[in-house]
C-alpha atoms as a PDB file:
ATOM      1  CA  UNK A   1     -12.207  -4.058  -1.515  1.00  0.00           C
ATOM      2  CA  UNK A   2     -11.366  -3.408  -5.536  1.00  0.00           C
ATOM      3  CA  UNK A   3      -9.435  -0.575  -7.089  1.00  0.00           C
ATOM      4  CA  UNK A   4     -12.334   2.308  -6.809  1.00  0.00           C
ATOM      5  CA  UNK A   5     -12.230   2.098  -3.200  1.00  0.00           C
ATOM      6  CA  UNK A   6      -9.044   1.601  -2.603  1.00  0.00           C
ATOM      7  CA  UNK A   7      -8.222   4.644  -4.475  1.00  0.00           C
ATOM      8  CA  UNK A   8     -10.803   6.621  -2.395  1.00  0.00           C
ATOM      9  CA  UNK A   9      -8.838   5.309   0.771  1.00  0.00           C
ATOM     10  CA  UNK A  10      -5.586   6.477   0.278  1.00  0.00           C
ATOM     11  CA  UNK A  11      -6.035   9.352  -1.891  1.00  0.00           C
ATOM     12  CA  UNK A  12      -7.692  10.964   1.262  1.00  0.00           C
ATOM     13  CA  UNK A  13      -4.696  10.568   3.031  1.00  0.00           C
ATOM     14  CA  UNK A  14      -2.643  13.992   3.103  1.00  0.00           C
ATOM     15  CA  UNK A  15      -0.096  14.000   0.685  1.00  0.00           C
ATOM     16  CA  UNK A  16      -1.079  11.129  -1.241  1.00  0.00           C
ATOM     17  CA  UNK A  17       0.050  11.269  -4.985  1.00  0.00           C
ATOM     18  CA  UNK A  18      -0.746   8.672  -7.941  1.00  0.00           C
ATOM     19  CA  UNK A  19       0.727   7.456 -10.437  1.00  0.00           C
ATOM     20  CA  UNK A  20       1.415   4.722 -13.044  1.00  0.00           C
ATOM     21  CA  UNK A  21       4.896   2.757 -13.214  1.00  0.00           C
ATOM     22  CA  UNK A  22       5.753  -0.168 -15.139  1.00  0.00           C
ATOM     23  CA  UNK A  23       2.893   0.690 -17.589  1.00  0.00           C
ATOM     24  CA  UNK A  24       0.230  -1.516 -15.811  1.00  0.00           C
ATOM     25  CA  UNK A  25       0.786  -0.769 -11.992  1.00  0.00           C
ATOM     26  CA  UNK A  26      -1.155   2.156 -10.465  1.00  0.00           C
ATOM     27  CA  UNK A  27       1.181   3.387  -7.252  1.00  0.00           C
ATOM     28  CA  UNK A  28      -0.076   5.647  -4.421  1.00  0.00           C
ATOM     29  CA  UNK A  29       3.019   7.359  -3.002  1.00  0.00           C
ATOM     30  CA  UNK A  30       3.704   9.899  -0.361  1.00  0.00           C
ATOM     31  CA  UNK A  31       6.781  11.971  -0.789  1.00  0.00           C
ATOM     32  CA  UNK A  32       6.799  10.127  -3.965  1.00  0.00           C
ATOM     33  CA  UNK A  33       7.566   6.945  -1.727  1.00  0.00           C
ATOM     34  CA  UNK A  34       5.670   3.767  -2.810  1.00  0.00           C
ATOM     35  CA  UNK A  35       3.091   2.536  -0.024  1.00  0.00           C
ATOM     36  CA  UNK A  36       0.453   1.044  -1.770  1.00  0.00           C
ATOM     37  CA  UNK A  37       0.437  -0.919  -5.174  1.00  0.00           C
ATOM     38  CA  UNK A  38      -2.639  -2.333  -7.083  1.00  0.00           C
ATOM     39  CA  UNK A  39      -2.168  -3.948 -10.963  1.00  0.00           C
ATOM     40  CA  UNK A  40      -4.651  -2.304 -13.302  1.00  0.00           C
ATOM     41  CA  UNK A  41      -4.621  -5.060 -15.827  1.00  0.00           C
ATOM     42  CA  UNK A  42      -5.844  -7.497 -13.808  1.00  0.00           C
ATOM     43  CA  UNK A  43      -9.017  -9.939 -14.064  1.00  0.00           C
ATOM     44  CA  UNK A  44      -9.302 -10.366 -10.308  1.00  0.00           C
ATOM     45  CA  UNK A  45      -7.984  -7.211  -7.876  1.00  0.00           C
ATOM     46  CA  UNK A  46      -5.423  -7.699  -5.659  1.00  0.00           C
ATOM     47  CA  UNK A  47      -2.822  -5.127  -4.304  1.00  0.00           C
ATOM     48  CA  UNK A  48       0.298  -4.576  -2.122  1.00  0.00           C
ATOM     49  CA  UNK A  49       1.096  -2.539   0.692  1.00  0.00           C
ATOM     50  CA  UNK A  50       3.774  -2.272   2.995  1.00  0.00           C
ATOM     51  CA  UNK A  51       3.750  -3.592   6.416  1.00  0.00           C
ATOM     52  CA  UNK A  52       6.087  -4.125   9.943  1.00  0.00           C
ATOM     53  CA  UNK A  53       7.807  -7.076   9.958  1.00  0.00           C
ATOM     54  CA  UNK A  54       5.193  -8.668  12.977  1.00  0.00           C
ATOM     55  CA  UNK A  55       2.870  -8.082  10.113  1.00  0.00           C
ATOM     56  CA  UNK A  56       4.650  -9.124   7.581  1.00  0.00           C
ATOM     57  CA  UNK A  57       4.595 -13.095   9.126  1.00  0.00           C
ATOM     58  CA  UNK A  58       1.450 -12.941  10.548  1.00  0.00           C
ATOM     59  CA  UNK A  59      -0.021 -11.892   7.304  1.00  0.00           C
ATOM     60  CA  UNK A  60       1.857 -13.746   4.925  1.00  0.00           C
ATOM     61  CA  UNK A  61       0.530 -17.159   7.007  1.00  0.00           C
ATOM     62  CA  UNK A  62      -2.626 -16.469   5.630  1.00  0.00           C
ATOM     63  CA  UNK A  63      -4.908 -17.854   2.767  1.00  0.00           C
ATOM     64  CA  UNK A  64      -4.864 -15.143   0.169  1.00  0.00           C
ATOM     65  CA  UNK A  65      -1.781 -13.193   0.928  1.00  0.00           C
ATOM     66  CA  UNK A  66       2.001 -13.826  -0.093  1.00  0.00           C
ATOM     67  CA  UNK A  67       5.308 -12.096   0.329  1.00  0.00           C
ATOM     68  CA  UNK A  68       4.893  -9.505  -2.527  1.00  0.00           C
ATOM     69  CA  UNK A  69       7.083 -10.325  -5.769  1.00  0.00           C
ATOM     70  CA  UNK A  70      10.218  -8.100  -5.736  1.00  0.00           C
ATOM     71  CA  UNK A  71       9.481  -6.379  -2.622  1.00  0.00           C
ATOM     72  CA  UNK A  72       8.862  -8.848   0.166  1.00  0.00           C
ATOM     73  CA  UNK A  73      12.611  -7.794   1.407  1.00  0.00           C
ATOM     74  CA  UNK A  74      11.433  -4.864   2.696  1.00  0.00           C
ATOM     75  CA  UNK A  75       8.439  -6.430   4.368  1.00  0.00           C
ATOM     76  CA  UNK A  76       5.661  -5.714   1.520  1.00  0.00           C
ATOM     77  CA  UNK A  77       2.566  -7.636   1.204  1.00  0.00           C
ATOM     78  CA  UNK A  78       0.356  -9.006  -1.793  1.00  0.00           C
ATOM     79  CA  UNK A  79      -3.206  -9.638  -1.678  1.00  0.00           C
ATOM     80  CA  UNK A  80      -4.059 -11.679  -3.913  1.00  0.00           C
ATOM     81  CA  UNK A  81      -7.511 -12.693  -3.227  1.00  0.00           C
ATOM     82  CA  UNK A  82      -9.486  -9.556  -1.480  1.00  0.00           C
ATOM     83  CA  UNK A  83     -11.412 -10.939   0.892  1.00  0.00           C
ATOM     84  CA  UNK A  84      -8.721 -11.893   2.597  1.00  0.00           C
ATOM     85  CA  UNK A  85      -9.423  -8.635   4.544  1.00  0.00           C
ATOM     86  CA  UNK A  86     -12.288  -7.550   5.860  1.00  0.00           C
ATOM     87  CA  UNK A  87     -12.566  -3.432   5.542  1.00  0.00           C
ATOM     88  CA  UNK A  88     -11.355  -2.654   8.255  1.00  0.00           C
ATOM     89  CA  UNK A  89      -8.673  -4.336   7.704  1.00  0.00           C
ATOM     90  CA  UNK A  90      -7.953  -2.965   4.249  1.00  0.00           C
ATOM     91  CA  UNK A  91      -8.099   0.270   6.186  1.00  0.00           C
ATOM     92  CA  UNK A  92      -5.880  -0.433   8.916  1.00  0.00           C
ATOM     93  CA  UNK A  93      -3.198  -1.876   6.878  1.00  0.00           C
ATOM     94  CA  UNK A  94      -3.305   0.973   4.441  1.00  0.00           C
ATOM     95  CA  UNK A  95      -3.400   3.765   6.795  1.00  0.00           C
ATOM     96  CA  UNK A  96      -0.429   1.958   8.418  1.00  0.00           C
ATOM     97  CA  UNK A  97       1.805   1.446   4.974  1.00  0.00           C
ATOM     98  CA  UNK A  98       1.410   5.375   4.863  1.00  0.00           C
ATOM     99  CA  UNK A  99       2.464   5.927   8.320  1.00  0.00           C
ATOM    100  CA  UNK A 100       5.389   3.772   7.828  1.00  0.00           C
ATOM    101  CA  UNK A 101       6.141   5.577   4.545  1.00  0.00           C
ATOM    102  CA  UNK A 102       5.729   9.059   5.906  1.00  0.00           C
ATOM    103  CA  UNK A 103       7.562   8.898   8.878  1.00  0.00           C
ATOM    104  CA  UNK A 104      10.397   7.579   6.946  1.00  0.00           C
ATOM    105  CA  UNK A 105      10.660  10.919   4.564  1.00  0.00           C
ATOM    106  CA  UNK A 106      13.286  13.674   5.217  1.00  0.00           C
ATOM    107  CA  UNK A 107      11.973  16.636   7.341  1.00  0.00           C
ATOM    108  CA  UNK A 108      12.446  18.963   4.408  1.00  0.00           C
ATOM    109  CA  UNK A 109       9.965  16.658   2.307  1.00  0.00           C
ATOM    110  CA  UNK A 110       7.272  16.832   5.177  1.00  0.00           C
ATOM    111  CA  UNK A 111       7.388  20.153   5.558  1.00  0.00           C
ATOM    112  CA  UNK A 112       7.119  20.987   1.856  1.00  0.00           C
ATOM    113  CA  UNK A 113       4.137  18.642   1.474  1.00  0.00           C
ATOM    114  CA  UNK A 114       2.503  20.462   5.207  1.00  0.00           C
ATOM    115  CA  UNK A 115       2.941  16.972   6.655  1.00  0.00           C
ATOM    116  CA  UNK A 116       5.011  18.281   9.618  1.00  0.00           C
END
């Protein structure tokens, strides 16, 4: 995985929005909710992504990924070393940090964004 193609992967998800916060950070967001986080200032790429909370151990016991800084509370992810996912892992995990988001937003939100 690195930041080309992980942009690819969510930005084909319906509704996805990007954008920029804390001047280095490049966010993809649904319902302008945060699901998926990469640093664009980095030398290596790693990103974050939200996750259950079975995930959240089982992930966080392996090589490569830690409780994300700030955000680990609500059972968020960092991936510090990419290969600590295979593909189709990247894509599973992804595609799951936007379900989790989306189901979360208010039915009004959904149905302006056709996500109903």
């Amino acid at each position: 995985m690195n930041l080309e193609k992980l942009r690819a992967l969510c930005l084909e998800l319906p509704g996805t929005t990007e954008g920029i916060k804390w001047g280095q950070d490049l966010c993809f967001m649904v319902g302008e909710k945060m699901f998926c986080v990469s640093g664009l200032e980095q030398d290596t790429f790693s990103a974050s992504f939200k996750v259950t909370e079975e995930a959240f151990g089982a992930l966080t016991s392996r090589p490569g990924i830690v409780p994300a800084p700030y955000l680990a509370r609500y059972q968020w992810v960092l991936v510090e070393q990419a290969d600590s996912l295979s593909a189709a892992e990247w894509e599973q995990y992804v595609l799951h940090a936007y379900q989790l988001v989306r189901q979360k937003l208010p039915a009004k939100v959904k149905k302006a964004l056709n996500l109903s």
